[in-house]
C-alpha atoms as a PDB file:
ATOM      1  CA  UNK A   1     -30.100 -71.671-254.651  1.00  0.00           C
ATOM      2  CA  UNK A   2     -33.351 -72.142-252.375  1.00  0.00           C
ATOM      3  CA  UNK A   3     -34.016 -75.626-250.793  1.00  0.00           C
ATOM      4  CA  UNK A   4     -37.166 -76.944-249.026  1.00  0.00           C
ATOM      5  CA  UNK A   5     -37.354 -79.908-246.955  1.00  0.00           C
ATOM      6  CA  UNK A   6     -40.460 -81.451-245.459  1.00  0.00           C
ATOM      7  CA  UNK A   7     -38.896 -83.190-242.596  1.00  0.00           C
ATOM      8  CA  UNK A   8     -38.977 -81.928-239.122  1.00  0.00           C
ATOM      9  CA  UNK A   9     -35.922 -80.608-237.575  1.00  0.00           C
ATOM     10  CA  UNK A  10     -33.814 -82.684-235.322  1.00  0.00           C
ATOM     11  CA  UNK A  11     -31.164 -81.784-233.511  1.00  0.00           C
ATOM     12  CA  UNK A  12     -27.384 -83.467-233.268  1.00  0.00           C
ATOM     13  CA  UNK A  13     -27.415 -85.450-230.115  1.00  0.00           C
ATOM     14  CA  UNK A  14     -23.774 -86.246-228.217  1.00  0.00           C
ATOM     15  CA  UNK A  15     -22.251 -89.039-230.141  1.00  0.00           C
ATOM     16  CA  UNK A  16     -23.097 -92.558-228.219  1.00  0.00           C
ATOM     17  CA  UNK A  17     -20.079 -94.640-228.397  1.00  0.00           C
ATOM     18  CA  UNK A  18     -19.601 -98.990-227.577  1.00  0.00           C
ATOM     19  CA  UNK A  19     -16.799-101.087-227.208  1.00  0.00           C
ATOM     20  CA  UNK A  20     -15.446-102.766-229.712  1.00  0.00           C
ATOM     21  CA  UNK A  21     -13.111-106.052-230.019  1.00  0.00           C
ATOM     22  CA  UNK A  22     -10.185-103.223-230.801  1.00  0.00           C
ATOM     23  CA  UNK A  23     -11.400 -99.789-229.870  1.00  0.00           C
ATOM     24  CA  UNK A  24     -14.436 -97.728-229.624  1.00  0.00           C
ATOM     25  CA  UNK A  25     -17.027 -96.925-232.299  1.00  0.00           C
ATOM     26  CA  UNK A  26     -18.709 -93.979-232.008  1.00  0.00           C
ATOM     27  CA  UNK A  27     -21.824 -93.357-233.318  1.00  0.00           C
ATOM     28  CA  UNK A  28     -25.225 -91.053-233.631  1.00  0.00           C
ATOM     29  CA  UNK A  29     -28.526 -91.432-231.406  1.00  0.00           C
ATOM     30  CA  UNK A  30     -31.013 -93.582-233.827  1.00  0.00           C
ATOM     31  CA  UNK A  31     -32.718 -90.362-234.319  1.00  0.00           C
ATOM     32  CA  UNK A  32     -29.849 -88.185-235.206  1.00  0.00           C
ATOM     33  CA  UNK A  33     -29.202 -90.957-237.929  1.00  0.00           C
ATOM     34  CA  UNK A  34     -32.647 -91.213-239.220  1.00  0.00           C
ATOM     35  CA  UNK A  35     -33.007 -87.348-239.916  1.00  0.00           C
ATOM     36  CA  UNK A  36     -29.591 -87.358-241.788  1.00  0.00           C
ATOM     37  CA  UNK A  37     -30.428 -90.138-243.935  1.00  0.00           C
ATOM     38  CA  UNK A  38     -33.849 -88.594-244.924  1.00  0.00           C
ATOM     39  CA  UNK A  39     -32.565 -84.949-245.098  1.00  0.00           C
ATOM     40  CA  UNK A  40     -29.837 -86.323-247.454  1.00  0.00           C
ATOM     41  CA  UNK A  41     -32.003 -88.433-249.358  1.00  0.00           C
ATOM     42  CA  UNK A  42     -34.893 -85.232-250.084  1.00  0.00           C
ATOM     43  CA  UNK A  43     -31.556 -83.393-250.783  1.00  0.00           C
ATOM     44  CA  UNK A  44     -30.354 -85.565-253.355  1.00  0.00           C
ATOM     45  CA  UNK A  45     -33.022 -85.540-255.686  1.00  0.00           C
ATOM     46  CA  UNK A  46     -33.625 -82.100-255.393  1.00  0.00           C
ATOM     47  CA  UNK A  47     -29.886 -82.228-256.597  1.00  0.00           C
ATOM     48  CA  UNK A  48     -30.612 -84.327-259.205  1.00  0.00           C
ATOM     49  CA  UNK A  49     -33.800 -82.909-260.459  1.00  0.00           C
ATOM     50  CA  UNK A  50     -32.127 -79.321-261.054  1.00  0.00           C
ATOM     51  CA  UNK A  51     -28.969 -80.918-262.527  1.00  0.00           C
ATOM     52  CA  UNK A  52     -26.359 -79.679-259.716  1.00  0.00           C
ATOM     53  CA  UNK A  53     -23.292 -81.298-258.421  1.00  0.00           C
ATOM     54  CA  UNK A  54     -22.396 -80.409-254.889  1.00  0.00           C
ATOM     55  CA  UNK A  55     -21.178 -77.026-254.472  1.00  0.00           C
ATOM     56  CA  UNK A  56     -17.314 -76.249-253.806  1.00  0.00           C
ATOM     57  CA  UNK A  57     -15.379 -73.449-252.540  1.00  0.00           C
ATOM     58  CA  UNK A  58     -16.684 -70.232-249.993  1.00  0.00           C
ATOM     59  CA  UNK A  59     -20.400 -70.721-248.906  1.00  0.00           C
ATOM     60  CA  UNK A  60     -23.125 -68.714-247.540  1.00  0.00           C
ATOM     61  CA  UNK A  61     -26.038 -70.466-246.114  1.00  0.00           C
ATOM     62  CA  UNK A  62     -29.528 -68.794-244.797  1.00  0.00           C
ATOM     63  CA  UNK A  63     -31.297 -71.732-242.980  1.00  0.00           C
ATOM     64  CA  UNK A  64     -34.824 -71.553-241.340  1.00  0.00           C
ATOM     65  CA  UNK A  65     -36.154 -74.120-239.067  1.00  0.00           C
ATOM     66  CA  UNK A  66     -39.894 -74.751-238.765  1.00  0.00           C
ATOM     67  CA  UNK A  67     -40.794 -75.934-235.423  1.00  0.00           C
ATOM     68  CA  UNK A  68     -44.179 -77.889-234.761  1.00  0.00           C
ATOM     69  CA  UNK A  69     -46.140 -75.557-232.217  1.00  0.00           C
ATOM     70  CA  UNK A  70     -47.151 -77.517-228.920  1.00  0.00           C
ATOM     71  CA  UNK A  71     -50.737 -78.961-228.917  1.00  0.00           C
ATOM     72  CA  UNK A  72     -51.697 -77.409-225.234  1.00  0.00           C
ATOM     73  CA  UNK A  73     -51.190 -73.625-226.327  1.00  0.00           C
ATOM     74  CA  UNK A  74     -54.103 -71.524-226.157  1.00  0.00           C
ATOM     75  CA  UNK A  75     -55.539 -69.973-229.946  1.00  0.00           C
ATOM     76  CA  UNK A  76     -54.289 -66.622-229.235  1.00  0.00           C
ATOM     77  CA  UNK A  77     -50.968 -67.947-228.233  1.00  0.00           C
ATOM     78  CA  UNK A  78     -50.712 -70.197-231.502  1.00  0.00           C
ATOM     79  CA  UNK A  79     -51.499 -66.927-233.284  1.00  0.00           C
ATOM     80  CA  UNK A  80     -48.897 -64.996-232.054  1.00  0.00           C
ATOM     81  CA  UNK A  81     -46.414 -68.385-232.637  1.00  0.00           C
ATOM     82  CA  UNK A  82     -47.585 -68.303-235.990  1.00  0.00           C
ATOM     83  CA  UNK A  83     -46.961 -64.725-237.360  1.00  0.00           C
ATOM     84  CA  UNK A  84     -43.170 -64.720-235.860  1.00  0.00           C
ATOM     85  CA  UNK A  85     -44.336 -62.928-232.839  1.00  0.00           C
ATOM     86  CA  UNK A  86     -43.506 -65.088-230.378  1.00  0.00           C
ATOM     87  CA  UNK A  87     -40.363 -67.129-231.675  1.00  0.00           C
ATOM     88  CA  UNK A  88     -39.380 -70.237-230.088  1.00  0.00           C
ATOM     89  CA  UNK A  89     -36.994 -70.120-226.708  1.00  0.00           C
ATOM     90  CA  UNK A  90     -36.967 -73.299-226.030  1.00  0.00           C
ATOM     91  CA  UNK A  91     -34.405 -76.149-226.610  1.00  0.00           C
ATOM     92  CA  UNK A  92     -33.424 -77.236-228.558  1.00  0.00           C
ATOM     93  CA  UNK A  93     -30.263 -75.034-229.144  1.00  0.00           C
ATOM     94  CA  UNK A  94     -30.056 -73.051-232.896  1.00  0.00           C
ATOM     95  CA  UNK A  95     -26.458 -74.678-232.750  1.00  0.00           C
ATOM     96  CA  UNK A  96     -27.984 -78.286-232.819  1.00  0.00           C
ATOM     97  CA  UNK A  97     -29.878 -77.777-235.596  1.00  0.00           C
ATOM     98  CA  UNK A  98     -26.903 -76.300-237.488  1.00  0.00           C
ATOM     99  CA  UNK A  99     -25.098 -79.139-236.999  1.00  0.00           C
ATOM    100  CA  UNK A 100     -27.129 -81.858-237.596  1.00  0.00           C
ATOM    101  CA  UNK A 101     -28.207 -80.099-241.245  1.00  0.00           C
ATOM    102  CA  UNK A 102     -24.501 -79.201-242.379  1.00  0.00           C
ATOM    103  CA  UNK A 103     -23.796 -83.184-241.539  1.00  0.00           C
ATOM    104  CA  UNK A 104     -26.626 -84.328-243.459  1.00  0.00           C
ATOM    105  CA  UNK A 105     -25.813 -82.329-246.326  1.00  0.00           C
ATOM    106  CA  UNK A 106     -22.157 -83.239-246.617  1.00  0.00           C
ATOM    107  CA  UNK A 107     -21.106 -84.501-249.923  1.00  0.00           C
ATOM    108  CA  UNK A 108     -24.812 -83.494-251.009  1.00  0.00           C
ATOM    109  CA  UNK A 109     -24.903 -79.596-251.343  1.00  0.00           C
ATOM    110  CA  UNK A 110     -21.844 -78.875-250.535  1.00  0.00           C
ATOM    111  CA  UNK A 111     -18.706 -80.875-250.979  1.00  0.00           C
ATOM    112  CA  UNK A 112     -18.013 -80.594-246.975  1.00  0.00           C
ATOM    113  CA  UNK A 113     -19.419 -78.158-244.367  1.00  0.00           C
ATOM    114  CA  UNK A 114     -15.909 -76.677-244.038  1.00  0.00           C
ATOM    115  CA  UNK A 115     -16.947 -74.521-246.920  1.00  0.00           C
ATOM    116  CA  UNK A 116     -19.427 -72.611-245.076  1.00  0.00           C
ATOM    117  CA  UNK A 117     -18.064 -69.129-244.619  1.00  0.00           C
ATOM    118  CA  UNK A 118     -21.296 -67.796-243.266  1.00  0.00           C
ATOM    119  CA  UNK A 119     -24.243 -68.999-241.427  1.00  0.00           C
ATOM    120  CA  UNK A 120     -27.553 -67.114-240.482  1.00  0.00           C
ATOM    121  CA  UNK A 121     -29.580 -69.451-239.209  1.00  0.00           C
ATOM    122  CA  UNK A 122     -33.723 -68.378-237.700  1.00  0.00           C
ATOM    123  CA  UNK A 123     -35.878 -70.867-235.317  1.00  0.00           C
ATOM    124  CA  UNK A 124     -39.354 -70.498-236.119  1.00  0.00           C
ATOM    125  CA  UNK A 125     -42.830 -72.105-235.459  1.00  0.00           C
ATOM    126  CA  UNK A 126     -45.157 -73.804-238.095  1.00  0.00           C
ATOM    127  CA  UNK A 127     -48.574 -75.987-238.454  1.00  0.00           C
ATOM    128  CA  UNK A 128     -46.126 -77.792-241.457  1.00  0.00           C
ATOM    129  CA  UNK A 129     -42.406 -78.604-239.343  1.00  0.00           C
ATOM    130  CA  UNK A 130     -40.288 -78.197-241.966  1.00  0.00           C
ATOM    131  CA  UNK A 131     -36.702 -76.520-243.285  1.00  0.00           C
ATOM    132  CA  UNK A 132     -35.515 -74.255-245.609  1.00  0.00           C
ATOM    133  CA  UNK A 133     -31.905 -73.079-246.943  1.00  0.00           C
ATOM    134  CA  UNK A 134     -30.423 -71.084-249.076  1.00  0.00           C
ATOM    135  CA  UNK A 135     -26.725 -71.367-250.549  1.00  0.00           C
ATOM    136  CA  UNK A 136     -25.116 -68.522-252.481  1.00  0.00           C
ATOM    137  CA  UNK A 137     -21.505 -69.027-253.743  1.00  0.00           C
ATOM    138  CA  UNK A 138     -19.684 -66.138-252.425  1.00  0.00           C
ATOM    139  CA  UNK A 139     -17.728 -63.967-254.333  1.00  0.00           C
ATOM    140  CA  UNK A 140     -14.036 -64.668-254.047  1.00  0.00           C
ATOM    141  CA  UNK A 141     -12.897 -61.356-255.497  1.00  0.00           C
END
């Protein structure tokens, strides 16, 4: 099953953490947070639309991030950006990205990220930041 999201990709940030009256709390950077609660809400009713309950049991997931390409680029360079020739280098990590995404989707697409048996996952640029994924059930036999 093929998902689009038209949010920008964020990547997880180290946990912040505070003192509390009896322990710590531990929590994500207010822009971590943000992304999850959007990605999760576009995910939901694309959930809902197609009738689907969270999938359960061995996962494979194809994701695609689609970076914003930097304003100061020259148009030859934003060409080359564009057709995949030129892929982006740069922080943040692919890892990041992974991470934030299977978090945001818990309980959502899947029932929990631990059923994610295989991951390719592709940085790319775009004039339109967005994601894509795509989860196949895999074949326990």
């Amino acid at each position: 099953m093929r998902f689009e999201f038209d949010i920008s990709p964020v990547e997880q940030a180290r946990p912040r953490a505070t003192r509390m009256r009896k322990g710590i709390r531990v929590y994500d950077p207010r822009k971590v947070a943000i992304f999850k609660q959007k990605l999760g809400m576009l995910a939901k009713q694309q959930m809902l639309d197609r009738g689907l309950e969270p999938y359960d049991g061995p996962l494979e997931v194809h994701m695609e991030f689609y970076r914003p390409i930097q304003a100061s680029i020259s148009k030859k360079e934003r060409a080359r950006r564009l057709s995949g020739v030129h892929r982006p280098t740069v922080k943040p990590d692919l890892s990041n990205y992974i991470k934030a995404l299977e978090d945001g989707l818990n309980g959502i697409i899947w029932i929990d990220d631990n059923r994610i048996v295989q991951i390719v996952a592709e940085k790319k640029y775009s004039d339109r930041p967005h994601i894509v994924i795509e989860v196949n059930k895999v074949d326990k036999g």
